[in-house]
Protein backbone atom coordinates (compact mmCIF):
# COMPACT_ATOMS: atom_id res chain seq x y z
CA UNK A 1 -60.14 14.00 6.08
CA UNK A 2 -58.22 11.29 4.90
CA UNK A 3 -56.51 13.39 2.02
CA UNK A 4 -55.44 15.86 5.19
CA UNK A 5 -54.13 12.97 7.17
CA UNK A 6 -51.84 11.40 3.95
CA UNK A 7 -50.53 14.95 3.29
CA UNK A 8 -49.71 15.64 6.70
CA UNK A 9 -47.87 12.12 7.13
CA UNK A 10 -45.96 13.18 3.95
CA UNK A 11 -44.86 16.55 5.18
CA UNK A 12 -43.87 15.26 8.40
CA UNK A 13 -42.16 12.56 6.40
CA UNK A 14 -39.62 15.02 4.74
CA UNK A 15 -39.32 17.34 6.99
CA UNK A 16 -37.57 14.57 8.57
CA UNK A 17 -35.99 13.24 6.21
CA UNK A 18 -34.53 16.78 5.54
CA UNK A 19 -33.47 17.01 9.15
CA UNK A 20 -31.94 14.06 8.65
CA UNK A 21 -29.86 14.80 5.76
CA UNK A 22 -28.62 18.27 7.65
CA UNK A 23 -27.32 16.17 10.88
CA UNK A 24 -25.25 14.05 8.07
CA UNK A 25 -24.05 16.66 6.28
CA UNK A 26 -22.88 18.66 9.87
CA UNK A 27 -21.00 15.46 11.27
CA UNK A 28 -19.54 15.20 8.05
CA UNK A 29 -18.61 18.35 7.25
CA UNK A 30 -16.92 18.08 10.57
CA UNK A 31 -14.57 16.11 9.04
CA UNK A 32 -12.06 16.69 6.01
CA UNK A 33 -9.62 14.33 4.64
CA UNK A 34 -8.82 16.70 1.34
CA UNK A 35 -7.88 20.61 0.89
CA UNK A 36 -6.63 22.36 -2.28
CA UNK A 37 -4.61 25.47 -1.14
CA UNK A 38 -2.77 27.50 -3.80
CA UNK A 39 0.77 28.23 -2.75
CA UNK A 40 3.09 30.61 -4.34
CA UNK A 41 7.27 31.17 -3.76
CA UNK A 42 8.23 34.74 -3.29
CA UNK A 43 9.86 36.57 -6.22
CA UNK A 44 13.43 37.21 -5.71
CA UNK A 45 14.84 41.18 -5.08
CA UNK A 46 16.13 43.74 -7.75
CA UNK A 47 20.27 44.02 -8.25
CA UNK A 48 22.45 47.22 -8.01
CA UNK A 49 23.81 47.33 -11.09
CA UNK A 50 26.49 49.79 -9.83
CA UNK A 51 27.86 47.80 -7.55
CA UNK A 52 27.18 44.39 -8.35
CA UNK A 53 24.60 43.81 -5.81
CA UNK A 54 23.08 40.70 -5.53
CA UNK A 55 19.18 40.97 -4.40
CA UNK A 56 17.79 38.53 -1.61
CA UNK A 57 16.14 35.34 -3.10
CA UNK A 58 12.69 34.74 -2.46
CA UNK A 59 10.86 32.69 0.90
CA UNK A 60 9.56 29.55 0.02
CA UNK A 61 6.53 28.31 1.21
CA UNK A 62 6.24 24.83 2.80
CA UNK A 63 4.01 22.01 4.53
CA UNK A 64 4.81 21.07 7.74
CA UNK A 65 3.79 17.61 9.87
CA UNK A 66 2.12 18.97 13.42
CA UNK A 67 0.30 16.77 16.12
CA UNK A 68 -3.21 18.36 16.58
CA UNK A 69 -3.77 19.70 13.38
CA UNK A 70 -6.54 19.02 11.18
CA UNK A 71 -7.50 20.05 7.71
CA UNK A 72 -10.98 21.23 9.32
CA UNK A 73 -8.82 24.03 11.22
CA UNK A 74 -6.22 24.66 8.41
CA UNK A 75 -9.39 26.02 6.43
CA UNK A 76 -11.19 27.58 9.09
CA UNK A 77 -8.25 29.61 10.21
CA UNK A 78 -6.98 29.95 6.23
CA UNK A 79 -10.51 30.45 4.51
CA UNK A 80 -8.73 32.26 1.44
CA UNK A 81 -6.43 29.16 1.00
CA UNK A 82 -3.94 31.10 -0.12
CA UNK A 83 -0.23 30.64 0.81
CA UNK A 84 2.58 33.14 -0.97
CA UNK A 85 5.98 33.89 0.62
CA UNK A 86 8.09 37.01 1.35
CA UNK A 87 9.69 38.74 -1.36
CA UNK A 88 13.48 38.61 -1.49
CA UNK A 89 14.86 42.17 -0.25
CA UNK A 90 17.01 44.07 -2.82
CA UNK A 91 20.41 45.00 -3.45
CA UNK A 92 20.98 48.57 -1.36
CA UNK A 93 24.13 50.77 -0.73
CA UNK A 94 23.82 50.06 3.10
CA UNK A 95 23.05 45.78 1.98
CA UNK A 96 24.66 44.66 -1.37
CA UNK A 97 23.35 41.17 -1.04
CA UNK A 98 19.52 41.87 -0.08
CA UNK A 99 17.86 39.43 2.50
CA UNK A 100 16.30 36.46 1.42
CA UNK A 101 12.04 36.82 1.74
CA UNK A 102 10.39 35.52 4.79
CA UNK A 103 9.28 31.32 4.31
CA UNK A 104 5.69 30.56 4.60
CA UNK A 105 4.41 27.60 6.51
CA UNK A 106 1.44 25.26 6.34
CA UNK A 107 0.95 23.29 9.25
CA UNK A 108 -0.69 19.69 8.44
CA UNK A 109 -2.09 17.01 10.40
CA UNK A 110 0.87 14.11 10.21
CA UNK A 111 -0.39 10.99 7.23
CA UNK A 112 -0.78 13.77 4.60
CA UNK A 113 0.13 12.88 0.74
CA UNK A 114 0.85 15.63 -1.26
CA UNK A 115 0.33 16.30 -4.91
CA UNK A 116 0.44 18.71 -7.36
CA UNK A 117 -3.27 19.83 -8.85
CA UNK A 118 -2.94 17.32 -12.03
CA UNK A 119 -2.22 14.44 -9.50
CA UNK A 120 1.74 14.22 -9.62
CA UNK A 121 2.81 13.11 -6.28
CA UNK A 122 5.05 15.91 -4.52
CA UNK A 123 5.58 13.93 -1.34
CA UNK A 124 4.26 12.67 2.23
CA UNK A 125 4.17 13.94 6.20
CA UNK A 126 5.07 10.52 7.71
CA UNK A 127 5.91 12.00 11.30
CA UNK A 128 6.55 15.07 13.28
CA UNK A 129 9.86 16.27 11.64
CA UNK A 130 8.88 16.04 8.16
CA UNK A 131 7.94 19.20 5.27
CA UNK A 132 7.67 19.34 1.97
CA UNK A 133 9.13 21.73 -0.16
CA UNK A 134 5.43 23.16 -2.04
CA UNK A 135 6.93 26.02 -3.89
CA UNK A 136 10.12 27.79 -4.06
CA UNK A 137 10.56 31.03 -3.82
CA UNK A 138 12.48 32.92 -7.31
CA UNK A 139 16.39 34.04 -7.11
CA UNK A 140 17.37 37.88 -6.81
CA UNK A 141 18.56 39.56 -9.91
CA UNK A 142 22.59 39.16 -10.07
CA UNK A 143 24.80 38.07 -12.79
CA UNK A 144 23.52 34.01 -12.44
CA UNK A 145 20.01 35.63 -13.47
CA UNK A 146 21.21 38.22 -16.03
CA UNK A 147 20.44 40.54 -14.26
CA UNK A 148 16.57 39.78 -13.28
CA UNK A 149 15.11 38.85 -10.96
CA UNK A 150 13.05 35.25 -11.43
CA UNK A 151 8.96 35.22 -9.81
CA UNK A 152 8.73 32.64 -7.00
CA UNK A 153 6.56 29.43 -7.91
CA UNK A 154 3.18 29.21 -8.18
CA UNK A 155 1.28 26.33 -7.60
CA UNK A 156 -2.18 24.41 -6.68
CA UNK A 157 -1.77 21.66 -4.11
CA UNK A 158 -3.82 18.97 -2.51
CA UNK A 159 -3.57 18.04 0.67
CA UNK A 160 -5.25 14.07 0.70
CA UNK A 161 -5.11 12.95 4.39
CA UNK A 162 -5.64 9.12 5.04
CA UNK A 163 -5.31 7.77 8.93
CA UNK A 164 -2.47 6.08 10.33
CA UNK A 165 -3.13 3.31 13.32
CA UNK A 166 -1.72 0.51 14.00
CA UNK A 167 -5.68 -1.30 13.34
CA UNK A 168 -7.71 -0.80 11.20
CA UNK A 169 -11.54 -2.16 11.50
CA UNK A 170 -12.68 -3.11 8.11
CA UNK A 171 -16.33 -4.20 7.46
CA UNK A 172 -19.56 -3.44 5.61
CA UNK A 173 -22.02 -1.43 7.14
CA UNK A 174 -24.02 -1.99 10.51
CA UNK A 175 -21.42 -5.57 11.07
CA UNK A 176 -20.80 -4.22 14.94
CA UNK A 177 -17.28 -2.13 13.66
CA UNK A 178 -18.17 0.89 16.35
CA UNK A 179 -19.48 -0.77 19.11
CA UNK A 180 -16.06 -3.09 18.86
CA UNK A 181 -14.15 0.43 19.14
CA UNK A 182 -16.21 1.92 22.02
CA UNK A 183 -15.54 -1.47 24.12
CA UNK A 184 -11.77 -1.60 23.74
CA UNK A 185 -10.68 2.17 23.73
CA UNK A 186 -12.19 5.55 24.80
CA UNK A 187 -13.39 6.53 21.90
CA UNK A 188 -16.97 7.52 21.65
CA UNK A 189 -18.20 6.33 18.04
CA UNK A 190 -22.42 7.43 17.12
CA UNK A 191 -23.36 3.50 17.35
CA UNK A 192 -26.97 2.51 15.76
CA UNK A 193 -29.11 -0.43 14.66
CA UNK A 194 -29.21 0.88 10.72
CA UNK A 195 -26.16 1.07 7.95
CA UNK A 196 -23.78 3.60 7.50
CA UNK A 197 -23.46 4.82 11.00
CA UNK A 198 -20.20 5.55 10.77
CA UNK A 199 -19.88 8.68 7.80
CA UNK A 200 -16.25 9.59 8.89
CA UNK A 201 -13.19 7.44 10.12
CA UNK A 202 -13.00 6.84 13.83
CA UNK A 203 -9.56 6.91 15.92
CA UNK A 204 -9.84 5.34 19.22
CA UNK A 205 -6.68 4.31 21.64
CA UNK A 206 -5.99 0.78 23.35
CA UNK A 207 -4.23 2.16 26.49
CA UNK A 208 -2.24 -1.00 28.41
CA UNK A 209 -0.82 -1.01 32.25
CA UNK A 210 2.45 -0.75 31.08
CA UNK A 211 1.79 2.37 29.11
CA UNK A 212 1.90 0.75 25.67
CA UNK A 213 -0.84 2.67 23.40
CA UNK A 214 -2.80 0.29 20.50
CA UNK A 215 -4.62 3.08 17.90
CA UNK A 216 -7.49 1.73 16.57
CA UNK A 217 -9.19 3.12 13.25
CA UNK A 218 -12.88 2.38 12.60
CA UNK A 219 -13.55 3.02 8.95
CA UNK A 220 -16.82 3.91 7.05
CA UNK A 221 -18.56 0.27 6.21
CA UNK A 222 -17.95 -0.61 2.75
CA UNK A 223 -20.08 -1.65 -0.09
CA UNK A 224 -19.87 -4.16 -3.28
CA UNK A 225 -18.23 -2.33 -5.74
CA UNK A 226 -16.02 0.17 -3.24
CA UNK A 227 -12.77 -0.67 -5.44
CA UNK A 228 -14.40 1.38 -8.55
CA UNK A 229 -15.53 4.29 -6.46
CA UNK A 230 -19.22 3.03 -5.76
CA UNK A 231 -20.50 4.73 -2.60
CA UNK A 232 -17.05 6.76 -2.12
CA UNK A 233 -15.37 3.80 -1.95
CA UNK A 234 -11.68 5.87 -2.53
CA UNK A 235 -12.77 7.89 -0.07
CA UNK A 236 -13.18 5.39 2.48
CA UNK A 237 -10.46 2.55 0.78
CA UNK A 238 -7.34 5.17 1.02
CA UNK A 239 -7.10 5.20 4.70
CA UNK A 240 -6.73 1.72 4.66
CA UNK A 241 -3.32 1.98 2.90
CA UNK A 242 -1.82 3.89 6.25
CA UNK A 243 -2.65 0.94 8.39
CA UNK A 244 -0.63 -1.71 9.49
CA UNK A 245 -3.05 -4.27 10.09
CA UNK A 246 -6.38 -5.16 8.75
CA UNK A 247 -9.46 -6.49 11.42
CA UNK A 248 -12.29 -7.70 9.81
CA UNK A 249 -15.56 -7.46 11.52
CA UNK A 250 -18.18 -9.80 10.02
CA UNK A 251 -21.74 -10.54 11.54
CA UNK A 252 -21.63 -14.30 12.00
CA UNK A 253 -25.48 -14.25 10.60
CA UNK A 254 -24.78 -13.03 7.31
CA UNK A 255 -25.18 -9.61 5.62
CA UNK A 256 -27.37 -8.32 3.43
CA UNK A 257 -27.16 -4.45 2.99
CA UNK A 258 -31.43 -3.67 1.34
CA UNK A 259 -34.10 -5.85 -0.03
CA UNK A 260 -32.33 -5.27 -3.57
CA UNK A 261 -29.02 -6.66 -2.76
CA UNK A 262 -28.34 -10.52 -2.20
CA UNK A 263 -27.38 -12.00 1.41
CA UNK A 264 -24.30 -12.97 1.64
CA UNK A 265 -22.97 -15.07 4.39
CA UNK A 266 -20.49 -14.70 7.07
CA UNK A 267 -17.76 -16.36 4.46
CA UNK A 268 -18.98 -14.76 1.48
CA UNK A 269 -18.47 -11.43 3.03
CA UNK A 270 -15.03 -12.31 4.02
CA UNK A 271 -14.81 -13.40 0.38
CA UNK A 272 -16.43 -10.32 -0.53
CA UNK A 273 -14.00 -7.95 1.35
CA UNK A 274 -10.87 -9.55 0.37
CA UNK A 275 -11.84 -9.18 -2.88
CA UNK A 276 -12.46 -5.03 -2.50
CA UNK A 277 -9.44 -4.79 -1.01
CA UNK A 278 -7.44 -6.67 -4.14
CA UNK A 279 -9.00 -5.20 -6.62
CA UNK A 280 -8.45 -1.60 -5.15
CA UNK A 281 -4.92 -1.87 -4.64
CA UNK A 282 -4.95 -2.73 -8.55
């Protein structure tokens, strides 16, 4: 009987911790701060040799800043990830110069860096009325080209998203970071008594009677070590570079994150986090 009663505690045990493990993985995977999307310019049109035509120069295909856009929905509605421009018209009796191909555009959530698939930055989305040129399309055949036409570009991209608010709420874990953010804005952050709560950044606005709007960013908690990529520290680290200023939320009785780790006091954890935040910006 007591064999039974240890086996059942242990299944119940995992099949909880399993459950457990799927709720993290669904809030998190309702969240994406990185896409890799192949893009490809279209290839230019053919010349009439005849008559000199010229044949249309192919679309190019670009990435465009958008409110409401998230990477979530740019690959739920693009699942392929695949992004290749019109092809450049040719050179016809009726059209000696043939029309250039059709542009293709990716809309993006605005606070996007952009960079090429071996990590050479291409550019950023800073605000509404930015894009970024991700490949260009190839010139119709004329006498520039000998003759041939050129193939567009072809290209793999990554799209790395990190927040932009004017605060950002920096902290290790369970130090009080989302019940701060569901006092002073509307946002509606999971809030609980055990670390690493928070498994995706936060955005919550400060709205004022004179219609002045505060944005508010409450970031995964941190750990020792976040500046070398323990715990996804990058992940977490790089959305603090797109915030103007840094809140630190420390619990006045100290922090210690498991029965492993050391406790550190309210001032050694300000040491602690001013030190992550150096050393990652190295």
């Amino acid at each position: 009987t007591l064999f039974r009663s240890q086996d059942w505690m242990l299944q119940t045990l995992l099949s909880t911790m399993v459950g457990c493990s799927r709720t993290l993985l669904r809030k998190y995977g309702n969240f994406i701060d990185n896409l890799r999307l192949y893009a490809k310019g279209g290839t230019g049109g053919m010349w009439l040799p005849r008559l000199g035509g010229e044949g249309g120069k192919g679309g190019d295909v670009w990435v465009v800043a958008k409110e409401g856009v998230t990477l979530k929905g740019v690959k739920d509605k693009y699942p392929h990830k695949r992004f290749v421009a019109g092809v450049g018209a040719n050179s016809s009796i009726r059209a000696l110069k043939g029309d250039r191909g059709e542009d293709c555009f990716v809309e993006a959530p605005i606070g996007i860096s952009i960079t090429s698939d071996d990590g050479e930055p291409i550019g950023e989305l800073n605000s509404v009325t930015d894009r970024i040129l991700a490949a260009r399309g190839g010139h119709g055949g004329s006498f520039r080209t000998n003759f041939i036409p050129s193939k567009g570009q072809t290209k793999i991209i990554c799209l790395d998203l990190k927040l932009i608010a004017d605060i950002g709420l920096v902290g290790f874990p369970n130090a009080g970071k989302s019940s701060l953010l569901s006092k002073v804005s509307h946002a509606k952050p999971e809030i609980a008594n055990y670390a690493f709560t928070t498994v995706k950044p936060e955005l919550g606005k400060i709205m004022y009677e004179d219609y002045k709007q505060v944005s508010v960013a409450d970031l995964p908690g941190l750990i020792e070590g976040a500046h070398s990529n323990r715990g996804m520290g990058h992940k977490f680290l790089k959305h603090i570079e797109r915030t103007k200023q840094l809140l630190f939320v420390v619990d006045v009785f100290g922090f210690q994150l498991s029965t492993k780790t050391p406790f550190r006091t309210a001032f050694e954890t300000i040491q602690l986090l001013i030190k992550e935040l150096e050393l990652y910006k190295e």
